[in-house]
N, C-alpha and C. Protein backbone atom coordinates (compact mmCIF):
# COMPACT_ATOMS: atom_id res chain seq x y z
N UNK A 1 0.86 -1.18 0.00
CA UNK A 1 0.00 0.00 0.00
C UNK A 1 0.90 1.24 0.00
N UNK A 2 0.63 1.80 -0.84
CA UNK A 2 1.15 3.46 -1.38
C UNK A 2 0.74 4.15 -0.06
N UNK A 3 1.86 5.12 0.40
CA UNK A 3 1.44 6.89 1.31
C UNK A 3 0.01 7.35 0.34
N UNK A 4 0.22 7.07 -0.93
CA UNK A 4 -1.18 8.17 -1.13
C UNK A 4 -2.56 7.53 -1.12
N UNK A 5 -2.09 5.98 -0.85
CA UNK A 5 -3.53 4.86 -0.67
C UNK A 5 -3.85 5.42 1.06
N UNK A 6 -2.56 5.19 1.22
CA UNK A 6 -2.66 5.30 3.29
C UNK A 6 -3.39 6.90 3.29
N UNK A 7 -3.26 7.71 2.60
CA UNK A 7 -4.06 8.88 2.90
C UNK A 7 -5.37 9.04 2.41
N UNK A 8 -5.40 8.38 1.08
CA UNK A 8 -6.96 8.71 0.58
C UNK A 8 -8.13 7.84 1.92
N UNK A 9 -7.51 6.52 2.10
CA UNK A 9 -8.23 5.72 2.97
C UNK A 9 -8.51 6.96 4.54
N UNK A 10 -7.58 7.38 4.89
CA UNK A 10 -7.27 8.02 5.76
C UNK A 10 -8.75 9.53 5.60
N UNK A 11 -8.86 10.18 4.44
CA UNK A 11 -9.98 11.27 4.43
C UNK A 11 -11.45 10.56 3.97
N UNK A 12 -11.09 9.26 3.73
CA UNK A 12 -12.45 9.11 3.52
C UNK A 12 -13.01 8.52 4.96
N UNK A 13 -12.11 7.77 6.05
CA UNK A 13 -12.44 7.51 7.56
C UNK A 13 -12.57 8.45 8.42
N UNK A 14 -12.27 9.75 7.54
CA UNK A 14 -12.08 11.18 8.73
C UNK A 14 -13.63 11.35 8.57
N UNK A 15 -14.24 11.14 7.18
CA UNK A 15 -15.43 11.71 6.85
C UNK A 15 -16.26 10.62 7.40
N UNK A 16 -16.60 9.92 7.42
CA UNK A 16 -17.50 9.01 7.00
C UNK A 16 -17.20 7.74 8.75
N UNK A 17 -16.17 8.28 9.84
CA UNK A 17 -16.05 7.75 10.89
C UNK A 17 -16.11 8.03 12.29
N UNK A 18 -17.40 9.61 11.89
CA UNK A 18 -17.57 10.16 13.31
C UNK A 18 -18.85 9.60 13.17
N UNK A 19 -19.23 9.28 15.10
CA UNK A 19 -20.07 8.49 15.40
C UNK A 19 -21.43 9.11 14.67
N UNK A 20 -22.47 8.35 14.02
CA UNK A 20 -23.87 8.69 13.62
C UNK A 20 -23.62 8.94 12.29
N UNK A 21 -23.11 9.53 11.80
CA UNK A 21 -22.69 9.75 10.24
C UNK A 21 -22.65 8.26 9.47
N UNK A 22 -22.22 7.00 9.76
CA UNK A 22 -22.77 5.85 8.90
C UNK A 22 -24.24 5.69 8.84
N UNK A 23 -24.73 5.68 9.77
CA UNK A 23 -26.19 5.74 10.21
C UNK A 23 -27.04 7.27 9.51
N UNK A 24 -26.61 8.01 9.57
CA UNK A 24 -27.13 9.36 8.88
C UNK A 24 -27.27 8.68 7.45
N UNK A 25 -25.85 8.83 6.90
CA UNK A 25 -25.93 7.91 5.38
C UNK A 25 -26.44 7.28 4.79
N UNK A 26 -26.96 6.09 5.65
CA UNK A 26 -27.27 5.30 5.52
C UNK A 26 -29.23 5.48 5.12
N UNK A 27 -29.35 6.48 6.10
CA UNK A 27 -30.67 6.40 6.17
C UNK A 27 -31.22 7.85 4.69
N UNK A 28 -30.19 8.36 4.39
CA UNK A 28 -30.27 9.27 3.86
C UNK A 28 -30.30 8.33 2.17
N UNK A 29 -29.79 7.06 1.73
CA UNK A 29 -29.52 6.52 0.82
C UNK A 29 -30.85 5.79 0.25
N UNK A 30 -31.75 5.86 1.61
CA UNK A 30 -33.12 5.40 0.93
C UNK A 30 -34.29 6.04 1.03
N UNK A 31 -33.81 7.45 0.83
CA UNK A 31 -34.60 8.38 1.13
C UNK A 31 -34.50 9.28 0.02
N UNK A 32 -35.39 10.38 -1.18
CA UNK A 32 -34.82 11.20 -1.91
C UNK A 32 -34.67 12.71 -1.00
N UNK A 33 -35.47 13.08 -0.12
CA UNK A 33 -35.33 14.02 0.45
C UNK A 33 -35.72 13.82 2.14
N UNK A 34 -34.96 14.27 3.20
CA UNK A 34 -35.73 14.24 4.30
C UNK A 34 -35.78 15.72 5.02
N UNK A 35 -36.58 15.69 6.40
CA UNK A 35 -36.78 16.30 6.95
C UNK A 35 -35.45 15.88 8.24
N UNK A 36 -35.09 17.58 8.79
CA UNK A 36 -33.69 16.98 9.80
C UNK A 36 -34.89 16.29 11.14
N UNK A 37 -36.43 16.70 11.16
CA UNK A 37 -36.66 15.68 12.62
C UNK A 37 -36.76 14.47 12.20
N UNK A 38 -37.32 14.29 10.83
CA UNK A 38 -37.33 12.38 10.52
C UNK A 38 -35.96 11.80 10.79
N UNK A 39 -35.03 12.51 10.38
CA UNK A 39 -33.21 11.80 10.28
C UNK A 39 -33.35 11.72 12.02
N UNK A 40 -33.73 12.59 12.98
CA UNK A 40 -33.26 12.32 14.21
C UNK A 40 -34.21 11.34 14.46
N UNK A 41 -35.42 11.44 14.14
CA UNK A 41 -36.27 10.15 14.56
C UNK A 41 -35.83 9.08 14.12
N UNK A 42 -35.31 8.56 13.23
CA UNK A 42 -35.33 7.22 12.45
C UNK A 42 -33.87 6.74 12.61
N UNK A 43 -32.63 7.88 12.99
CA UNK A 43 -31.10 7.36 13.61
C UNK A 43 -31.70 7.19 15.16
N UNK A 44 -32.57 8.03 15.74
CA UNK A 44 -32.35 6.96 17.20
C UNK A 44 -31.48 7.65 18.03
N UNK A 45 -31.92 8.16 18.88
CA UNK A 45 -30.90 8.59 19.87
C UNK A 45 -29.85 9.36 19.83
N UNK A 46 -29.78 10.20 18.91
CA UNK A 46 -28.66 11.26 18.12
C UNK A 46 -29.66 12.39 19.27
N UNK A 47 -28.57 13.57 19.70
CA UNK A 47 -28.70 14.77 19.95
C UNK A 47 -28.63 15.42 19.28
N UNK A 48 -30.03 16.65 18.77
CA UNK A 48 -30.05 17.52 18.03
C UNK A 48 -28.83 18.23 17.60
N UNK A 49 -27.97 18.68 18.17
CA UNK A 49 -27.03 19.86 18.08
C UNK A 49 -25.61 18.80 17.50
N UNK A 50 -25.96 17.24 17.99
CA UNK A 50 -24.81 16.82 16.98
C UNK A 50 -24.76 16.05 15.97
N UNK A 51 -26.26 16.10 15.47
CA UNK A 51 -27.28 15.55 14.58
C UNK A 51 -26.70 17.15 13.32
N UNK A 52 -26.93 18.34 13.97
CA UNK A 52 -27.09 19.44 13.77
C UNK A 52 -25.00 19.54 12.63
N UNK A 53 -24.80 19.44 13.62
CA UNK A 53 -22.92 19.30 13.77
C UNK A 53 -22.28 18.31 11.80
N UNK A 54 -23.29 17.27 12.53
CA UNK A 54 -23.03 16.47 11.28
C UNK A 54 -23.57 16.75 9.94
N UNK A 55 -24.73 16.78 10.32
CA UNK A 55 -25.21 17.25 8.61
C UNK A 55 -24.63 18.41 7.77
N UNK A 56 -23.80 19.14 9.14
CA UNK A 56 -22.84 20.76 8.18
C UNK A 56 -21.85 20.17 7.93
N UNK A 57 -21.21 19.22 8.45
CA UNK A 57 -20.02 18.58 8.10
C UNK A 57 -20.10 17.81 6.84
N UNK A 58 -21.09 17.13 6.99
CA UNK A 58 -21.25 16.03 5.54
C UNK A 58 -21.69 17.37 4.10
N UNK A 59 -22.45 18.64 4.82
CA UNK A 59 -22.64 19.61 3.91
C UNK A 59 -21.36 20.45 3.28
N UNK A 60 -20.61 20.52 4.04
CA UNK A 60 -19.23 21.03 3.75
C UNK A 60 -17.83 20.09 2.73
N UNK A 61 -18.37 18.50 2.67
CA UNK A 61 -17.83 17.92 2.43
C UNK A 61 -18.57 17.53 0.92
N UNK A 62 -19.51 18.02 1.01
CA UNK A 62 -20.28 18.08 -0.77
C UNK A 62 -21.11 16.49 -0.97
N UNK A 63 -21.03 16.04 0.37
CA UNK A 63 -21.67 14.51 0.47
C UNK A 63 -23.16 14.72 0.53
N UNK A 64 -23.82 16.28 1.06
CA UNK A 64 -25.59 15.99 1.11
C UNK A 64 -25.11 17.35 0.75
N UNK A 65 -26.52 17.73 0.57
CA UNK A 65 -27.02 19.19 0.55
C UNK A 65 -28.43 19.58 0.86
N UNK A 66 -28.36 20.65 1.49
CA UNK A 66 -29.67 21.29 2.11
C UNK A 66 -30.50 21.86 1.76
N UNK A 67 -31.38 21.65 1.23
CA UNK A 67 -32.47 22.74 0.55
C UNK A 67 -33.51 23.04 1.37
N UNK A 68 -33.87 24.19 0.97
CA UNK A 68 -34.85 24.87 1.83
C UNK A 68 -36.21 24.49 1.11
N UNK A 69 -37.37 24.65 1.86
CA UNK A 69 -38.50 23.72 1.46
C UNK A 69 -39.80 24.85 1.52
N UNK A 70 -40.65 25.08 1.17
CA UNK A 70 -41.86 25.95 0.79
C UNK A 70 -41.91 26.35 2.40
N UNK A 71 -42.05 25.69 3.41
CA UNK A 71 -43.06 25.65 4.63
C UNK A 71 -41.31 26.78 5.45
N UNK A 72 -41.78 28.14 6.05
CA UNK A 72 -40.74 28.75 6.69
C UNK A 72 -39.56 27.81 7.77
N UNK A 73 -38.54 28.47 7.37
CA UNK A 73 -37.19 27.60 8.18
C UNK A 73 -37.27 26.29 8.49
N UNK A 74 -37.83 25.58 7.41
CA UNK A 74 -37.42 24.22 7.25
C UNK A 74 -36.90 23.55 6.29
N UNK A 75 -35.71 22.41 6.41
CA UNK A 75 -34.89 22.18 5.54
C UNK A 75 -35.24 20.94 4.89
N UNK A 76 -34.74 20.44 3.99
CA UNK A 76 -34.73 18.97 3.31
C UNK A 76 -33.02 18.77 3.12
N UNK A 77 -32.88 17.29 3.47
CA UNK A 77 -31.67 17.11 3.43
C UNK A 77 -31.70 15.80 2.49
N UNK A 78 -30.48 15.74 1.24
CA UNK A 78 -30.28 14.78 0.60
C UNK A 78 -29.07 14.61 -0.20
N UNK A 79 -28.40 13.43 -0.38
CA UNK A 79 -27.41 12.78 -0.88
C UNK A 79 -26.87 13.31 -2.54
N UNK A 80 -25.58 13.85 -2.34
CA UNK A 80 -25.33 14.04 -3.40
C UNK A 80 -24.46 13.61 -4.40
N UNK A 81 -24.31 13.58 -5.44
CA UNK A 81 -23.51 12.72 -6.61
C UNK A 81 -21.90 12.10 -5.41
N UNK A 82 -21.73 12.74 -4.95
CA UNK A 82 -20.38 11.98 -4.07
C UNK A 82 -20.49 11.35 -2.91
N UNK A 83 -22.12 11.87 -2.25
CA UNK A 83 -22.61 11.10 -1.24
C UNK A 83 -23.23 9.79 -1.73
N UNK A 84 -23.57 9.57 -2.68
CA UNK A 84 -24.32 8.61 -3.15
C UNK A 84 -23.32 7.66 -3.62
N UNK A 85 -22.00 8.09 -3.77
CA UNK A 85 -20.42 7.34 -3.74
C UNK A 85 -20.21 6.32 -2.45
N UNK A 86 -20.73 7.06 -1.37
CA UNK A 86 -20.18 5.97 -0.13
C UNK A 86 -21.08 5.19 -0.04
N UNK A 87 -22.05 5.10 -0.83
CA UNK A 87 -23.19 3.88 -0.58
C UNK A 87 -22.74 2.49 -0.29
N UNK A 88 -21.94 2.20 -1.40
CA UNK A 88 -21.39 0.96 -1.50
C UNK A 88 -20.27 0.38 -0.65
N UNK A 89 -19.62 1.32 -0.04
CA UNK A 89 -18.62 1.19 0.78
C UNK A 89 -19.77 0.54 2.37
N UNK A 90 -20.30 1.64 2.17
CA UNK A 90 -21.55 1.64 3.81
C UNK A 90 -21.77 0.33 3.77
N UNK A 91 -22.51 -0.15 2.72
CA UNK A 91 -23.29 -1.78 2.05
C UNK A 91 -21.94 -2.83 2.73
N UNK A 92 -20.83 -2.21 1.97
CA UNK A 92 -19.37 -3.33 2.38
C UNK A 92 -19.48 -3.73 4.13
N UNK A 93 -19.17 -2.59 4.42
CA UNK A 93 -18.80 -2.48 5.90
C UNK A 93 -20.15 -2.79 6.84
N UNK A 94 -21.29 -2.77 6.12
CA UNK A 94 -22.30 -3.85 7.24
C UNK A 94 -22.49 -5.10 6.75
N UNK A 95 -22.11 -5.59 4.96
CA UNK A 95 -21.80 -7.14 4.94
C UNK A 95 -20.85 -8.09 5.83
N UNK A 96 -19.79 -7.37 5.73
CA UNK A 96 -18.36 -7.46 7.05
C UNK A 96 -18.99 -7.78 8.17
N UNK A 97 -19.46 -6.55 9.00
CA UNK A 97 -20.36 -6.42 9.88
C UNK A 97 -20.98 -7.85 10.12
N UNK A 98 -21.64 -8.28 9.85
CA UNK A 98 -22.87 -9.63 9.40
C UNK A 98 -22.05 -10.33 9.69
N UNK A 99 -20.77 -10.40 8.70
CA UNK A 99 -20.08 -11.65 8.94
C UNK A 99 -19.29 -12.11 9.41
N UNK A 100 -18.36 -11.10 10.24
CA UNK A 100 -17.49 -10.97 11.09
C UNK A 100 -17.68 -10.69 12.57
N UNK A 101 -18.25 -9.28 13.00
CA UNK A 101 -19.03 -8.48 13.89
C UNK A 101 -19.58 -9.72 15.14
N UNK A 102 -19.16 -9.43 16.06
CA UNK A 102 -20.02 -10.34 17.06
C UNK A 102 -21.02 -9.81 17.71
């Protein structure tokens, strides 16, 4: 393994390996648009503010994006051409999961 394998592996675990963010992803991959209370309802036990934390992070990282929705200060959140990239990785790492995972 190449320094520049050891690093790409390295920004895609920075992104995609803070706690709730697989689970955000995840739930965001079978969804075309959500609402941020459905994402906190349906991840489960996430705190607003780091529910809040993550979705600017994954927004900053060009993985979702936020659109604003007819009804005042409410958002829709959904997966974008590079978020829709880690799908398959996500899919990997809970086949693993299954089959390894105790």
């Amino acid at each position: 393994m190449t320094h520049a394998t050891i690093g790409c592996v390295k920004a895609a675990s920075e992104i995609v390996g803070d706690k709730w963010t697989p689970q955000i992803l995840r739930f965001l991959a079978n969804e075309e648009r959500v609402r941020f209370c459905k994402i906190q309802d349906l991840v489960g036990g996430i705190n607003p503010r780091t529910l809040s934390a993550r979705l600017d992070r994954l927004e900053q990282e060009g993985i979702i994006v936020k659109q604003p929705t007819t009804s005042p200060s409410r958002c829709e959140y959904s997966l974008t051409e590079k978020g829709t990239g880690l799908i398959p990785i996500l899919k990997d790492m809970e086949a693993w999961s299954t089959q390894y995972a105790a």
